[in-house]
N, C-alpha and C. Protein backbone atom coordinates (compact mmCIF):
# COMPACT_ATOMS: atom_id res chain seq x y z
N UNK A 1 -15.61 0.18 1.39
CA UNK A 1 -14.83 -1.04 1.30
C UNK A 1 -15.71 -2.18 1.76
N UNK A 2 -15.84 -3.41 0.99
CA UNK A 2 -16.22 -4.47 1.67
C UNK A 2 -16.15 -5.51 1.96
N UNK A 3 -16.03 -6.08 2.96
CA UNK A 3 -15.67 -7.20 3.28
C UNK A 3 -14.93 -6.52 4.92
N UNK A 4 -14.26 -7.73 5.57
CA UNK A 4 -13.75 -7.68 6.83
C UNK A 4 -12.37 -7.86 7.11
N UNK A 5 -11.43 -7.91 6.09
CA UNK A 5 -10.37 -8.00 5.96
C UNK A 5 -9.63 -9.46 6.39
N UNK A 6 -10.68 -10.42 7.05
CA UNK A 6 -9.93 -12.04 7.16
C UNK A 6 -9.71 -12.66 5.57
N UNK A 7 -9.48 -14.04 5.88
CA UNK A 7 -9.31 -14.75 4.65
C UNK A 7 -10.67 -14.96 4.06
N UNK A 8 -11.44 -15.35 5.04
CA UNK A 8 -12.50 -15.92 5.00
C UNK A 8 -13.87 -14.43 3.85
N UNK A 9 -13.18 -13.59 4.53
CA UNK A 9 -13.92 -12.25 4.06
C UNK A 9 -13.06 -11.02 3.73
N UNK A 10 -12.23 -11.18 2.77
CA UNK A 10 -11.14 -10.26 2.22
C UNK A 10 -11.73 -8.70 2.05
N UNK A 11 -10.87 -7.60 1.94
CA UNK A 11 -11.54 -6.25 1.53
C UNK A 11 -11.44 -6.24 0.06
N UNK A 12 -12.54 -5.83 -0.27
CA UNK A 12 -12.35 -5.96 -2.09
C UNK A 12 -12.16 -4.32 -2.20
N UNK A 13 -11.15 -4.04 -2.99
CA UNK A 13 -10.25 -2.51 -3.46
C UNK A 13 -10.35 -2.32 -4.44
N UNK A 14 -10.12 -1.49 -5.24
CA UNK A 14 -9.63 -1.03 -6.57
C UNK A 14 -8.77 -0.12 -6.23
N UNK A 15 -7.46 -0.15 -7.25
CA UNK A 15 -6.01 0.66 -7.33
C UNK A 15 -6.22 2.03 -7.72
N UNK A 16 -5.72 2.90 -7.26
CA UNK A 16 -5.65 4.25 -6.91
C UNK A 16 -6.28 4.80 -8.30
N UNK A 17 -5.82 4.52 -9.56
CA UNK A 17 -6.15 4.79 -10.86
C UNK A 17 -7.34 4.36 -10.96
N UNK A 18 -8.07 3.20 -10.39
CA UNK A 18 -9.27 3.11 -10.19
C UNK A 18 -9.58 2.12 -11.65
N UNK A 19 -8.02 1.25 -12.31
CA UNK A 19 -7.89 0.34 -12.99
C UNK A 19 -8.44 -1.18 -12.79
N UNK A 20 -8.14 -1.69 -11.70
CA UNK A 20 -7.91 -2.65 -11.43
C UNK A 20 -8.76 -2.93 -9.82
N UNK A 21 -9.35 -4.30 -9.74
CA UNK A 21 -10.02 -4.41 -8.47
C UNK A 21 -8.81 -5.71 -8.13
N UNK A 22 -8.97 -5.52 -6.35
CA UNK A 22 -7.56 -6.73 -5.84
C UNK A 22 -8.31 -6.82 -4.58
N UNK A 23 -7.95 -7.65 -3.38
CA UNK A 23 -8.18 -8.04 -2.95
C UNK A 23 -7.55 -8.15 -1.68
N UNK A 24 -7.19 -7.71 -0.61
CA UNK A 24 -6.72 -7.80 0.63
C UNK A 24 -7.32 -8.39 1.78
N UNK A 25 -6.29 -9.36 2.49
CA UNK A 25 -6.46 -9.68 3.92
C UNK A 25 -5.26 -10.03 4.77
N UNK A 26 -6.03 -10.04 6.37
CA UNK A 26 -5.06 -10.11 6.97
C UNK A 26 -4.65 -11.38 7.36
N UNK A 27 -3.61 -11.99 7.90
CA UNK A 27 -3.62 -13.23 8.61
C UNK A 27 -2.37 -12.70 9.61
N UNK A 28 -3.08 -12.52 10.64
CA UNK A 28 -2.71 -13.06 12.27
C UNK A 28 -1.71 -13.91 12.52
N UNK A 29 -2.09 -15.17 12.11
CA UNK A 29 -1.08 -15.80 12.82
C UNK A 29 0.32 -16.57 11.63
N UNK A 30 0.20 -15.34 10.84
CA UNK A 30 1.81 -15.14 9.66
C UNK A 30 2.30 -14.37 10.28
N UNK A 31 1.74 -12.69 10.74
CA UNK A 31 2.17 -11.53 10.24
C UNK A 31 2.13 -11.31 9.17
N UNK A 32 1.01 -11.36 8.01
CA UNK A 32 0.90 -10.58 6.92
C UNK A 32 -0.29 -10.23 6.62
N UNK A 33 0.05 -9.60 5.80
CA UNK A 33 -0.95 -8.32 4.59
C UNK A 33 -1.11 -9.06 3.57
N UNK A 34 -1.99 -10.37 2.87
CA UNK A 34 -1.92 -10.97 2.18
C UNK A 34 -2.85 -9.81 0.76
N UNK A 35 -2.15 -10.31 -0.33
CA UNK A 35 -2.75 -9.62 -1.62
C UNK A 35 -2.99 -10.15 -3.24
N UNK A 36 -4.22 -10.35 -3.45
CA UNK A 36 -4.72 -10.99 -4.30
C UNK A 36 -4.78 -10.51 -5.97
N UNK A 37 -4.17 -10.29 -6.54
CA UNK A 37 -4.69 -9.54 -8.15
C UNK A 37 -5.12 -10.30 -8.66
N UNK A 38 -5.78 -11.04 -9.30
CA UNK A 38 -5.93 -12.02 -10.28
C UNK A 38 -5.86 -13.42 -10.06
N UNK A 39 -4.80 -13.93 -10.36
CA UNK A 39 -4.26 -15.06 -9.63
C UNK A 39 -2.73 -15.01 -9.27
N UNK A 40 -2.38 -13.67 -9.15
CA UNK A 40 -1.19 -13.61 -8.64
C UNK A 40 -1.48 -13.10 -7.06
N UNK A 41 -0.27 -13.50 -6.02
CA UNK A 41 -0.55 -13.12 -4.46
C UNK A 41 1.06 -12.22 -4.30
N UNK A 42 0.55 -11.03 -3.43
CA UNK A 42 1.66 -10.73 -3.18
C UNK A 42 1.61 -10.11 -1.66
N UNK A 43 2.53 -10.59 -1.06
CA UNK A 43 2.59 -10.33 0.58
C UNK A 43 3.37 -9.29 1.29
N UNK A 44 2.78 -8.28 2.35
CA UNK A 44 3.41 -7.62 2.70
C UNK A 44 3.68 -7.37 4.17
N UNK A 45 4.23 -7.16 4.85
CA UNK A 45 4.44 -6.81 6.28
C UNK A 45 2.57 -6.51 6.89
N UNK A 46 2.21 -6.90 8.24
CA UNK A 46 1.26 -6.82 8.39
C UNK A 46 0.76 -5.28 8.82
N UNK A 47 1.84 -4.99 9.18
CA UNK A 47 1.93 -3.23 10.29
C UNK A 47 2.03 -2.21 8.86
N UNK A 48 1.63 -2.77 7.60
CA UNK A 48 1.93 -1.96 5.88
C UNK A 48 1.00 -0.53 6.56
N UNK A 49 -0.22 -1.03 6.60
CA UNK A 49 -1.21 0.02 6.68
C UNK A 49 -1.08 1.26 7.89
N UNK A 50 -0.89 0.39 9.15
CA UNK A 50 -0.52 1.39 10.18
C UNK A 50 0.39 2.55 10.30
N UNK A 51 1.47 1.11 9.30
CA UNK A 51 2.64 2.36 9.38
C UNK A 51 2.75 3.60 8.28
N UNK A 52 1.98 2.93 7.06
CA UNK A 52 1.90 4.05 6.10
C UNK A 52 1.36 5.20 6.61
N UNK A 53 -0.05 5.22 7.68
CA UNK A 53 -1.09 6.03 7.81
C UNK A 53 0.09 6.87 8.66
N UNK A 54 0.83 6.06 9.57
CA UNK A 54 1.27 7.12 10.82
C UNK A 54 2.90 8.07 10.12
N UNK A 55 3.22 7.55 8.90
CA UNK A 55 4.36 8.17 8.08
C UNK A 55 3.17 9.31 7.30
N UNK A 56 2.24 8.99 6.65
CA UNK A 56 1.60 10.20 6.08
C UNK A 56 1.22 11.32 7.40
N UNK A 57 1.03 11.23 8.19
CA UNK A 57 0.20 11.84 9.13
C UNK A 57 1.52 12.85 9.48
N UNK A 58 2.71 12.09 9.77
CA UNK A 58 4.18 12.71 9.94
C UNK A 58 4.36 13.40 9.31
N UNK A 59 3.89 13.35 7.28
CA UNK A 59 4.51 14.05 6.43
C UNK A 59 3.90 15.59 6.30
N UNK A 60 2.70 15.13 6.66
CA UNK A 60 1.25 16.43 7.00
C UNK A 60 0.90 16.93 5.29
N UNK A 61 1.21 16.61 4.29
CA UNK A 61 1.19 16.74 3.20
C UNK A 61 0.59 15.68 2.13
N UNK A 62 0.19 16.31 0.92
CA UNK A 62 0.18 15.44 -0.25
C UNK A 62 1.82 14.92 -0.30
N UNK A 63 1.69 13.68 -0.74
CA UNK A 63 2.58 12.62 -1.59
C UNK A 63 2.27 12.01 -2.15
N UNK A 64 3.19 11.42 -3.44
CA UNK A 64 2.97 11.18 -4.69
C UNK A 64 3.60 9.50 -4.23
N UNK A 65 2.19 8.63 -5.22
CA UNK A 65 2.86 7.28 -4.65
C UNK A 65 3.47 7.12 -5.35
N UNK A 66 3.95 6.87 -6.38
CA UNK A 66 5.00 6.74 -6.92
C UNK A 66 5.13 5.16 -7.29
N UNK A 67 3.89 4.64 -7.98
CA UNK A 67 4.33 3.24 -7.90
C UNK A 67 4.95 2.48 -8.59
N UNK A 68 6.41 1.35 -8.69
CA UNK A 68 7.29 0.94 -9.22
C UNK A 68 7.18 -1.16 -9.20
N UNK A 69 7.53 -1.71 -10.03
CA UNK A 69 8.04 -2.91 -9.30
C UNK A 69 8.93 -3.06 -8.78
N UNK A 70 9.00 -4.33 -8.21
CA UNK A 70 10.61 -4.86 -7.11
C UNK A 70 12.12 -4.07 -8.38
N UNK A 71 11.73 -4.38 -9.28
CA UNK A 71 13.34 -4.46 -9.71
C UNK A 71 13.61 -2.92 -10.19
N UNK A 72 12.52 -2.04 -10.58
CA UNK A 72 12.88 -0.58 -10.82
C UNK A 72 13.34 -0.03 -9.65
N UNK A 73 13.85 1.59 -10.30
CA UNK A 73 14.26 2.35 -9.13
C UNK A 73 13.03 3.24 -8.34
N UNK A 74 13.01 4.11 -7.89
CA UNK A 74 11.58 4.60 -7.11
C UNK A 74 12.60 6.20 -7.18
N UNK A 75 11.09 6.66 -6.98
CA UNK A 75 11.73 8.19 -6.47
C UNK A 75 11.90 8.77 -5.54
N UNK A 76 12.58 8.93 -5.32
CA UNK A 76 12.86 9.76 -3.52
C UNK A 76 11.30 11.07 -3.10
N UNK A 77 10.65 10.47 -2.35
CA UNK A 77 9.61 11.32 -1.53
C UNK A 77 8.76 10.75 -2.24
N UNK A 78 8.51 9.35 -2.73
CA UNK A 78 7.18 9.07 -3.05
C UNK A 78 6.93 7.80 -1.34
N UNK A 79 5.82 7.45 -1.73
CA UNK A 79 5.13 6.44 -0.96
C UNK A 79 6.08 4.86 -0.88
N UNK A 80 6.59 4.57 -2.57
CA UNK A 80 6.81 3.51 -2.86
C UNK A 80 8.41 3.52 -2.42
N UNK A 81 8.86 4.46 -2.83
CA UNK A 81 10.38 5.02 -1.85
C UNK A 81 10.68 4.71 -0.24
N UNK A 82 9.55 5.41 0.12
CA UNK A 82 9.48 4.96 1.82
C UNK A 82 9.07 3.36 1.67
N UNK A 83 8.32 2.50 1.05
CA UNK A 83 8.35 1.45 1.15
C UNK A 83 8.91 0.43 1.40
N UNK A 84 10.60 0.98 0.62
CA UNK A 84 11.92 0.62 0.28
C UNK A 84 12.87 0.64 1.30
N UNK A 85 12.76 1.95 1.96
CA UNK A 85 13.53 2.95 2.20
C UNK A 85 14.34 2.19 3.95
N UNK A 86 15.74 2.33 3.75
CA UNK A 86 16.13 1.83 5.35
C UNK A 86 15.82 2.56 6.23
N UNK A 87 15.12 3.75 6.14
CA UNK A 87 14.48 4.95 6.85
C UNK A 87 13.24 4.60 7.63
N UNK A 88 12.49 3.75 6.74
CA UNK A 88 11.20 2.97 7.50
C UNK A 88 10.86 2.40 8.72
N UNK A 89 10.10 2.45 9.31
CA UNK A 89 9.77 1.85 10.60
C UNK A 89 10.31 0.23 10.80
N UNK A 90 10.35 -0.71 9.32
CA UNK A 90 10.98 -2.22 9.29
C UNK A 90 12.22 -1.94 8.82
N UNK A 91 13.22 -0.94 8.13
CA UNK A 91 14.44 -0.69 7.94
C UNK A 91 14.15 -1.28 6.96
N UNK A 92 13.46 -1.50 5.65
CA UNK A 92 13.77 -2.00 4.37
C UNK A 92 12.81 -2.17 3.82
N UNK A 93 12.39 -3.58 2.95
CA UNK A 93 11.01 -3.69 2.17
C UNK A 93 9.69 -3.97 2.66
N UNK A 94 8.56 -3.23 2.45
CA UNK A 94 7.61 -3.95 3.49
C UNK A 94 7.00 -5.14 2.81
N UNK A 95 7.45 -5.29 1.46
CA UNK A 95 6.64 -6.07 0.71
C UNK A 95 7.77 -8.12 0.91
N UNK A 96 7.35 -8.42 0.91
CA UNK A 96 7.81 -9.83 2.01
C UNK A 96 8.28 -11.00 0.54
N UNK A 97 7.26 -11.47 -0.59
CA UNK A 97 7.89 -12.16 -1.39
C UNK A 97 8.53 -11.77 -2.38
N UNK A 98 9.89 -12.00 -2.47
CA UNK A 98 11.08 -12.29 -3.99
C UNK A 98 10.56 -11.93 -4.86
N UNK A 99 10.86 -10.32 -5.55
CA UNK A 99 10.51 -10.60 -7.16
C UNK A 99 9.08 -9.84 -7.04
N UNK A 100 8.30 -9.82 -6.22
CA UNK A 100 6.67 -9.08 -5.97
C UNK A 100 6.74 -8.00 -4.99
N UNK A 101 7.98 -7.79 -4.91
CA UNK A 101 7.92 -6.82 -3.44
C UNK A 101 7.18 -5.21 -3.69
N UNK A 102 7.47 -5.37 -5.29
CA UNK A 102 7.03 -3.67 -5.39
C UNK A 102 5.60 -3.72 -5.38
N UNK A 103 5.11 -2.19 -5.84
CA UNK A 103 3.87 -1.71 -6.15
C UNK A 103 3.01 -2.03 -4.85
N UNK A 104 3.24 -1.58 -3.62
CA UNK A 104 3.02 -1.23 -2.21
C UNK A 104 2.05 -0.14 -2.11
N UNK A 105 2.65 1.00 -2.97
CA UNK A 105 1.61 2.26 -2.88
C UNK A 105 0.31 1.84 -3.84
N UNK A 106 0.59 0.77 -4.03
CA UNK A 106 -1.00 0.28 -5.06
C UNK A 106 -1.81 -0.38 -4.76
N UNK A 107 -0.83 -1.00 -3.71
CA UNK A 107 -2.31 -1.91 -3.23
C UNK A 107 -2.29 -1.70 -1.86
N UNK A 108 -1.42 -0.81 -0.81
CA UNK A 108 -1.69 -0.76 0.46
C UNK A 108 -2.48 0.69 0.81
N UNK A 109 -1.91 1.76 -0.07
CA UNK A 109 -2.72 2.84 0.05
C UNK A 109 -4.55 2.91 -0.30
N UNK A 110 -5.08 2.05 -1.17
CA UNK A 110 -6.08 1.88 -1.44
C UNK A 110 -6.98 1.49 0.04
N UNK A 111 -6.33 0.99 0.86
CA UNK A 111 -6.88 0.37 2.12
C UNK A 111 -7.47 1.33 3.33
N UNK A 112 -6.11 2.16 2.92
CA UNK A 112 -6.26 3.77 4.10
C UNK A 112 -7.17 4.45 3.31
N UNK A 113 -7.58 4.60 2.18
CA UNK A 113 -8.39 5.41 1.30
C UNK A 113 -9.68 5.07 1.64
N UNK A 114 -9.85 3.33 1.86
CA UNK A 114 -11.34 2.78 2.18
C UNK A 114 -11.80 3.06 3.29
N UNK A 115 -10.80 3.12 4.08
CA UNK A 115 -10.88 3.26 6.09
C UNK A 115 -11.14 4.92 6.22
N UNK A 116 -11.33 5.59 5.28
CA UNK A 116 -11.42 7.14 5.66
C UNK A 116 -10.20 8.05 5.90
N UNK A 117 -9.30 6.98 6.32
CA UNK A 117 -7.60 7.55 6.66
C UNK A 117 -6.93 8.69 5.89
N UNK A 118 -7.44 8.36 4.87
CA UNK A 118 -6.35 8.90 3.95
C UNK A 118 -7.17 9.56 2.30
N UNK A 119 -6.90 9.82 1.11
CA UNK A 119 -8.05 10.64 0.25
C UNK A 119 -6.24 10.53 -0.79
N UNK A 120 -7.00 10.50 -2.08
CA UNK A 120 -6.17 10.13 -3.27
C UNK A 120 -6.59 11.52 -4.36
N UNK A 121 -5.64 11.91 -5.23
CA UNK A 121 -5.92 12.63 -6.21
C UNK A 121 -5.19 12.80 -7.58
N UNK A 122 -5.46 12.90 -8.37
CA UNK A 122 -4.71 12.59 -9.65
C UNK A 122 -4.22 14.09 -9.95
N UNK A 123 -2.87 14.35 -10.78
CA UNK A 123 -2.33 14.87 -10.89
C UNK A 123 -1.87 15.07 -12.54
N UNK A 124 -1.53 15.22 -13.14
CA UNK A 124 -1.67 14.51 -14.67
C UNK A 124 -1.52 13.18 -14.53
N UNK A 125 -0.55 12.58 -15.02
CA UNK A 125 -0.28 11.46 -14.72
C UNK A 125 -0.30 10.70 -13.51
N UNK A 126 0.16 11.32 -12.39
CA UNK A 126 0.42 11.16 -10.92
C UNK A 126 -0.57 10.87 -10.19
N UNK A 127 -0.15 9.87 -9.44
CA UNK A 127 -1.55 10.13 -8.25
C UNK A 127 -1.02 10.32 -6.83
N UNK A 128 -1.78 11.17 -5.88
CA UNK A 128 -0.93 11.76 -4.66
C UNK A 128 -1.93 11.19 -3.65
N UNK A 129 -1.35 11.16 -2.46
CA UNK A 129 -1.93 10.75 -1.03
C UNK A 129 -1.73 11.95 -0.15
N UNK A 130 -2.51 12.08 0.75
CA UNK A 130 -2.46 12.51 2.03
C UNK A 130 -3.34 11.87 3.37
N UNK A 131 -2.92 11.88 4.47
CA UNK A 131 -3.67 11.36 4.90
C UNK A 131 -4.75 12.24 6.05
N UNK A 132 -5.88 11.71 6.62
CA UNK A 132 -7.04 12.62 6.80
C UNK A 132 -6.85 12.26 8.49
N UNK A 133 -7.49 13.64 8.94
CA UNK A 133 -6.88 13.27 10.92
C UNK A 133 -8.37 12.36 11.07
């Protein structure tokens, strides 16, 4: 991964499919997970990454991210589910703006993947997470 994760020096990613390069950083003094595709931004809770790593680590297993937008449904036991889920460590969405909230397991899991945390694998279609001690 490179870069440092400020504004100033974002982490440059590519999405689990290994489609698309995006762009993540943090800002401190929001609380967020800021996220760059293109010229679209989409924002998420800042604790996205921590808490994903410490819910995979819980699950001790592969999971399937399962990634959806804001307005689809998700599948129960994916990544993007718990994203959602009132079960979560924030009780709801981690993803913060109207309308962009989805596709969480696409651009936050890529982060734990760069940090060593965590390891991705394709499935036919599917792509699964687990995360690494």
């Amino acid at each position: 991964m490179s870069g440092s994760g400020t504004p100033d020096d974002p982490w440059n990613l590519t999405t689990p499919s290994g489609g698309g390069g995006f762009q993540l950083h943090l800002d401190p003094e929001k609380d967020v997970l800021h996220c760059q595709v293109g010229t679209t931004w989409l924002h998420y809770r800042s604790g996205s990454i921590e808490d994903l790593h410490a819910m995979l680590v819980a699950h001790g297993d592969w999971m399937e991210l399962g990634n959806k937008d804001e307005k689809q449904e998700t599948k129960p036991g994916t990544v993007e589910h718990w994203a959602r889920s009132a079960d979560n460590p924030v009780g709801g969405w981690y993803g913060l703006r109207k309308g962009y909230r989805g596709r969480f397991a696409n651009h936050v899991t890529p982060a734990l993947v760069a940090q060593g945390r965590a390891e991705l694998e394709k499935r036919g279609r599917s792509m699964w997470v687990r995360a690494l001690p």
